[in-house]
C-alpha atoms as a PDB file:
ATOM      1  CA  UNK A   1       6.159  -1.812 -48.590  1.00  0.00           C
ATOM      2  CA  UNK A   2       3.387  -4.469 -47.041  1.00  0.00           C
ATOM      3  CA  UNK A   3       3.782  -7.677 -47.750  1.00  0.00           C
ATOM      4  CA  UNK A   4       1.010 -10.227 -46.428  1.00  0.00           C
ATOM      5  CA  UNK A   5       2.599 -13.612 -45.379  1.00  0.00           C
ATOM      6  CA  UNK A   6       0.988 -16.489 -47.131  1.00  0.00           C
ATOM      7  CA  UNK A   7       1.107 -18.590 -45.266  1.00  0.00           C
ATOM      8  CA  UNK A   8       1.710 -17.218 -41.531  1.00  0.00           C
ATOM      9  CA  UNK A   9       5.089 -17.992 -39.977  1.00  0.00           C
ATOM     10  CA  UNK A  10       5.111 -19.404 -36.474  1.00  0.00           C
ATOM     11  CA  UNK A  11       7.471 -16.823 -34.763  1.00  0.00           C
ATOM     12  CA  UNK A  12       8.100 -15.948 -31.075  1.00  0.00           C
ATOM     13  CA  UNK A  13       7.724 -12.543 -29.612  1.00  0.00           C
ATOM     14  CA  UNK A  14       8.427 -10.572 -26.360  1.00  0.00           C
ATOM     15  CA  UNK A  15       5.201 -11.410 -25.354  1.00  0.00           C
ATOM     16  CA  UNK A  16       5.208 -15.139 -26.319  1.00  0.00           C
ATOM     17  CA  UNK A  17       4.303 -17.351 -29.445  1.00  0.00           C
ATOM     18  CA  UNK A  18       2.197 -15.789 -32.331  1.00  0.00           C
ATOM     19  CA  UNK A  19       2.049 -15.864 -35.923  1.00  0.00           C
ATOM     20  CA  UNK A  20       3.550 -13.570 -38.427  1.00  0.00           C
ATOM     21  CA  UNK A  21       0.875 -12.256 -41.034  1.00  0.00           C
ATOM     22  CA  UNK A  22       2.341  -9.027 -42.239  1.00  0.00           C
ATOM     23  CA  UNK A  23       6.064  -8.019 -42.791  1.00  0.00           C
ATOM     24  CA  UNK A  24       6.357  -3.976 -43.087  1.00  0.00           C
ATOM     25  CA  UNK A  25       9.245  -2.503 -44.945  1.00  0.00           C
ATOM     26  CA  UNK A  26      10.243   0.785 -44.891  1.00  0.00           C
ATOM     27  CA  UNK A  27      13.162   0.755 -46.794  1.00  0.00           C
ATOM     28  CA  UNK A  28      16.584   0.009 -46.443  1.00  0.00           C
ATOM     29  CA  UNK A  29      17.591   2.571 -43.146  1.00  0.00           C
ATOM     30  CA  UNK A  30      14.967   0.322 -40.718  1.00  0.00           C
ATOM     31  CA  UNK A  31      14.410  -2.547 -39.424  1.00  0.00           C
ATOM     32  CA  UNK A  32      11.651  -5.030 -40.720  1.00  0.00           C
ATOM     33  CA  UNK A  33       8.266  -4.857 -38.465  1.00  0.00           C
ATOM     34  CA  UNK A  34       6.601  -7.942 -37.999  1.00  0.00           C
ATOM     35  CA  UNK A  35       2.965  -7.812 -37.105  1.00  0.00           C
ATOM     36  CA  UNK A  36       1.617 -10.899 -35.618  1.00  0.00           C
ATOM     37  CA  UNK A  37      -1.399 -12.128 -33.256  1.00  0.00           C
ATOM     38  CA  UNK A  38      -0.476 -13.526 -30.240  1.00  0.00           C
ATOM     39  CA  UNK A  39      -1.279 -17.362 -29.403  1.00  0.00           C
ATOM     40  CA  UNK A  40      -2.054 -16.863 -26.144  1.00  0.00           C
ATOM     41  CA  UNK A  41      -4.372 -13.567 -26.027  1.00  0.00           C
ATOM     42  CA  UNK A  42      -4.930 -13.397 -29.776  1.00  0.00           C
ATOM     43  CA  UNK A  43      -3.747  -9.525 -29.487  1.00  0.00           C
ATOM     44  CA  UNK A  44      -2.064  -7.612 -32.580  1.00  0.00           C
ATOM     45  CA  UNK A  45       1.396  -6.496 -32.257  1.00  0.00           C
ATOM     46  CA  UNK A  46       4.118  -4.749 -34.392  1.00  0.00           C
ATOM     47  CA  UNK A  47       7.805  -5.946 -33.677  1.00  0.00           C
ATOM     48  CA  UNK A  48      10.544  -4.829 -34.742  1.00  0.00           C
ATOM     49  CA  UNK A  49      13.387  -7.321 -36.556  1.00  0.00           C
ATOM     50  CA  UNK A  50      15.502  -7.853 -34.026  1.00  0.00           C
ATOM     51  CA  UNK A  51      12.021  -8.849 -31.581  1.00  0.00           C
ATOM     52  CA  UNK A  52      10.925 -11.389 -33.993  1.00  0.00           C
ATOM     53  CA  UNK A  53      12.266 -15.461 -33.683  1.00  0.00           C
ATOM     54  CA  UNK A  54      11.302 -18.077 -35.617  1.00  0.00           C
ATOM     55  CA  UNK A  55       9.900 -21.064 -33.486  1.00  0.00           C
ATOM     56  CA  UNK A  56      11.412 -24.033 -32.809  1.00  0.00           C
ATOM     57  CA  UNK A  57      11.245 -26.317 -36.120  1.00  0.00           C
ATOM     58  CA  UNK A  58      13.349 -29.553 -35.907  1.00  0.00           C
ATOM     59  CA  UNK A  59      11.991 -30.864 -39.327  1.00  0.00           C
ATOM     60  CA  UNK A  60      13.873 -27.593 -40.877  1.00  0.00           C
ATOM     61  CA  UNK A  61      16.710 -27.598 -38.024  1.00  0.00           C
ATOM     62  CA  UNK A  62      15.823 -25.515 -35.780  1.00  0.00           C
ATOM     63  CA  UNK A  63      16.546 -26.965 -32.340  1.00  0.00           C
ATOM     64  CA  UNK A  64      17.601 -24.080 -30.516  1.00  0.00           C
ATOM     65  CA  UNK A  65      16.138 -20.481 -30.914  1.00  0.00           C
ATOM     66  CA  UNK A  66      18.771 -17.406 -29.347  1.00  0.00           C
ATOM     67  CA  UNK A  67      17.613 -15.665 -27.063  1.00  0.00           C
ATOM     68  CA  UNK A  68      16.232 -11.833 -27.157  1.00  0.00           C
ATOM     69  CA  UNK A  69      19.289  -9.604 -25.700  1.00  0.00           C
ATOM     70  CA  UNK A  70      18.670  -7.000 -22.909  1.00  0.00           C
ATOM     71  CA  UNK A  71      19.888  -3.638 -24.908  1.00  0.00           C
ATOM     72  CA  UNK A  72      21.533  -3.097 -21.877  1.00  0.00           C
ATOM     73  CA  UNK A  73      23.435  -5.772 -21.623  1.00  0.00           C
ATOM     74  CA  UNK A  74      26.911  -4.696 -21.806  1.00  0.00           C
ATOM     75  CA  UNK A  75      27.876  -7.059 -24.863  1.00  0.00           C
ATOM     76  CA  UNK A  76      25.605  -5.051 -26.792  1.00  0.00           C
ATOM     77  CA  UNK A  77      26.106  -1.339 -25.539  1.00  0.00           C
ATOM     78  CA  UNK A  78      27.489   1.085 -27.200  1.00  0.00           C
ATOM     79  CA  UNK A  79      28.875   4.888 -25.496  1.00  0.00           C
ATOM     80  CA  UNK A  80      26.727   7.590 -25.708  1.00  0.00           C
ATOM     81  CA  UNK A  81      27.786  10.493 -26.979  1.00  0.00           C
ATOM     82  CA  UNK A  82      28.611  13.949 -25.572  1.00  0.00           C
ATOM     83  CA  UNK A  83      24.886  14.938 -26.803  1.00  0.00           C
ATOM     84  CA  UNK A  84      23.207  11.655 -25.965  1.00  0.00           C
ATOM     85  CA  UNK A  85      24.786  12.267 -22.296  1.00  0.00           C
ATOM     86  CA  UNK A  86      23.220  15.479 -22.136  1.00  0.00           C
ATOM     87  CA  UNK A  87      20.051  14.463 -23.439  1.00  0.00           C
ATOM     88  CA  UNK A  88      19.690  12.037 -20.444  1.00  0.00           C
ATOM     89  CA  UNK A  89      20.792  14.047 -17.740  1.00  0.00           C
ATOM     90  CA  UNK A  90      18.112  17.118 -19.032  1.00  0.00           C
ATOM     91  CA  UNK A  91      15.581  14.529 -19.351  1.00  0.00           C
ATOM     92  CA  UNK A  92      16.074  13.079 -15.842  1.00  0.00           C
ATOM     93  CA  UNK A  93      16.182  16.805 -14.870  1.00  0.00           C
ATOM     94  CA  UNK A  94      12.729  18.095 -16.012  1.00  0.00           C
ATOM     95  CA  UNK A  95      11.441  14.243 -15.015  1.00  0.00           C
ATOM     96  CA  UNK A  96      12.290  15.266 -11.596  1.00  0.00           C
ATOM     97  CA  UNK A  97      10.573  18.867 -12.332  1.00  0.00           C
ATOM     98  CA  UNK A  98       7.740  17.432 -13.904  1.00  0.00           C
ATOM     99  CA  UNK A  99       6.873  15.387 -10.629  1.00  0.00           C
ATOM    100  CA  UNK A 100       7.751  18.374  -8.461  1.00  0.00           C
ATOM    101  CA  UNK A 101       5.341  20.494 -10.436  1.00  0.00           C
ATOM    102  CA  UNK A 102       2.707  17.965 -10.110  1.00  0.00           C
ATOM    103  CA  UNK A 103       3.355  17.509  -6.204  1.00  0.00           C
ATOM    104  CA  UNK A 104       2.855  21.130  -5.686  1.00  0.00           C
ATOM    105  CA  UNK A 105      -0.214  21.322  -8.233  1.00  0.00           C
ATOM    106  CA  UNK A 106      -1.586  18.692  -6.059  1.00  0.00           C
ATOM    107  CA  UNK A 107      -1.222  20.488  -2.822  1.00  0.00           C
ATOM    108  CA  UNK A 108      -2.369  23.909  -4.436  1.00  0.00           C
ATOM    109  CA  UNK A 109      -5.415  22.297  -5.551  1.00  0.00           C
ATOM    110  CA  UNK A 110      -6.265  20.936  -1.920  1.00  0.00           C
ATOM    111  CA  UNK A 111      -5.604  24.207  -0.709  1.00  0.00           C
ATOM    112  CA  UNK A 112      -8.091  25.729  -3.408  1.00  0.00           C
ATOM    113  CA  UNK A 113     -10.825  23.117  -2.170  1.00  0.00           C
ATOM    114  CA  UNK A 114     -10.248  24.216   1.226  1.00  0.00           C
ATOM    115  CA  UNK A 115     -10.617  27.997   0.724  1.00  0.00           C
ATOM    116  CA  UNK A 116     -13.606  27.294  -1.787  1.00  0.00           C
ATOM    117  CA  UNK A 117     -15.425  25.123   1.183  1.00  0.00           C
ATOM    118  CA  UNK A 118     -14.449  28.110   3.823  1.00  0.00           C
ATOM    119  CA  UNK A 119     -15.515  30.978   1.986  1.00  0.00           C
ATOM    120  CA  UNK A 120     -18.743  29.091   0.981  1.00  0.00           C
ATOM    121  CA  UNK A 121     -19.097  28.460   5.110  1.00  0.00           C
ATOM    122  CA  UNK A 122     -18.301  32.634   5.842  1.00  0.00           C
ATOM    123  CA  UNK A 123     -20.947  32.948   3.253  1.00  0.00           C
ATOM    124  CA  UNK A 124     -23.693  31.092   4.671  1.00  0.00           C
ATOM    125  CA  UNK A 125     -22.617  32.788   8.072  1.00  0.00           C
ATOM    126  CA  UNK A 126     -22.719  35.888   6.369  1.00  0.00           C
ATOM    127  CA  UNK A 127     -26.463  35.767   5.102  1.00  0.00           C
ATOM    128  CA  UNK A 128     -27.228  34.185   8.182  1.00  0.00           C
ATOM    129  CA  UNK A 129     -26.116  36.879  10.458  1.00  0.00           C
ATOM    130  CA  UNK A 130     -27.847  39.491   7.631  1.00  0.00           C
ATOM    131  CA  UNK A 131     -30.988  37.633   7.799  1.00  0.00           C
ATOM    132  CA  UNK A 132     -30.760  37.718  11.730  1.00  0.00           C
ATOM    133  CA  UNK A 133     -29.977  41.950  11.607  1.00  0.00           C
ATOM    134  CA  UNK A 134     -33.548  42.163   9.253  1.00  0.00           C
ATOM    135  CA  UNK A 135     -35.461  40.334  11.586  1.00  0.00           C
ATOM    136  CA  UNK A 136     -34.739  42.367  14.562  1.00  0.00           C
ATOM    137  CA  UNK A 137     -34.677  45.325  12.409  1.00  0.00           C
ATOM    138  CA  UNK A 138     -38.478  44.570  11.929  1.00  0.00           C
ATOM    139  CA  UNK A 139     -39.119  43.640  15.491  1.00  0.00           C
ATOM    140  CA  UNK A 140     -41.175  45.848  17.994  1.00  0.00           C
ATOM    141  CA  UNK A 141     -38.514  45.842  20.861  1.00  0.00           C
ATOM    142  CA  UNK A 142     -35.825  47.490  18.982  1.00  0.00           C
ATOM    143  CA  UNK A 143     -35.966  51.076  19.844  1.00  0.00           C
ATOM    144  CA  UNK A 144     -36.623  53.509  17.101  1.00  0.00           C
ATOM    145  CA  UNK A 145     -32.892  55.483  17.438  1.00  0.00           C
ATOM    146  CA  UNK A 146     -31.666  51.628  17.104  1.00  0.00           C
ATOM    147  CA  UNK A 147     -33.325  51.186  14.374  1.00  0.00           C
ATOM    148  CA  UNK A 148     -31.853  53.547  11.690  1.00  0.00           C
ATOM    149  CA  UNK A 149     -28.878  52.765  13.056  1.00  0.00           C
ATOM    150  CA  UNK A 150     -28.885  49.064  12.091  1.00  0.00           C
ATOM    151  CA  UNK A 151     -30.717  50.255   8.785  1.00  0.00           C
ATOM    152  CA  UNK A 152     -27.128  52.070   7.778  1.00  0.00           C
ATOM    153  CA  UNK A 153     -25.503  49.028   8.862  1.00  0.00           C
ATOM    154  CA  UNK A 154     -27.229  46.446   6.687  1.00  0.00           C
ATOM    155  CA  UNK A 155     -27.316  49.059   3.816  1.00  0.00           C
ATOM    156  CA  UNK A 156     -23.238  49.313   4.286  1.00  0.00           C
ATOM    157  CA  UNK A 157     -23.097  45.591   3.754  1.00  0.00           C
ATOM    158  CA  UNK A 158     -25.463  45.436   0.521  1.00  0.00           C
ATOM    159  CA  UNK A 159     -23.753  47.789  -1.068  1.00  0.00           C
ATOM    160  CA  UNK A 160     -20.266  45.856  -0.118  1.00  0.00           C
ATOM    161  CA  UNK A 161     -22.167  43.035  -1.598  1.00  0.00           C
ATOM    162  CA  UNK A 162     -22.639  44.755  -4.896  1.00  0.00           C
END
């Protein structure tokens, strides 16, 4: 259920004075959201209950406002259980995969780049050097004999090529 605040309540946040404009409830097994703007930036955000504090109001007696706990403050936390424990530790677990994983992505995509940019190099040395073995193929001062004989050659390559 929505219900639109008429008027807006003066409230303070986690990030600061706003005002309350919309109270969300979705039923009796959670907590009340609050959505309010924020005084300072004017941005929308959803609190839950125990987020939300009414301002200071010392016509309606409210000097002194309590403070937001830290959940893990020990006052306020509770033993996990058996599963919650395991939950935690397999979570820090595949945290530490996860950034393993990524570290070695990293490298094996550097290595990638490198072989892409050497094999593009052999390549351009390759058609080079075949460009080179046609030109003196063609020229005058090769000796005939010579000449079929780099002819097989550069006809080995193509069809390597291929």
């Amino acid at each position: 259920m929505i219900f639109q605040l008429n008027p807006a309540i003066p409230v303070i946040t986690p990030k600061g004075k706003a005002l309350a404009v919309i109270l969300i409830d979705y039923g009796s097994e959670y907590d009340l959201r609050w959505t309010c703007f924020q005084d300072d930036t004017g941005e929308c955000w959803t609190f839950a209950n125990h987020q939300v504090r009414a301002q200071q109001n010392i016509t309606h007696g409210r000097e002194h406002i309590s403070p937001f706990y830290d959940p893990d403050d020990v006052a306020f936390h509770s033993e996990d259980s058996e599963d919650e424990c395991e939950y935690k530790k397999t979570y820090q677990e595949l945290s530490k995969d996860y950034e393993n994983v990524k570290e070695r992505y990293d490298e094996v995509k550097e290595d990638v780049k490198d072989w892409k940019l050497s094999h593009l190099n052999l390549q351009d040395k390759y058609n080079e050097l075949k460009s080179l073995i046609k030109k003196l193929l063609y020229d005058d001062h090769i000796y005939p004999n010579l000449r079929t004989n780099v002819q097989d050659k550069i006809n080995a390559l193509e069809k390597e090529d291929s």
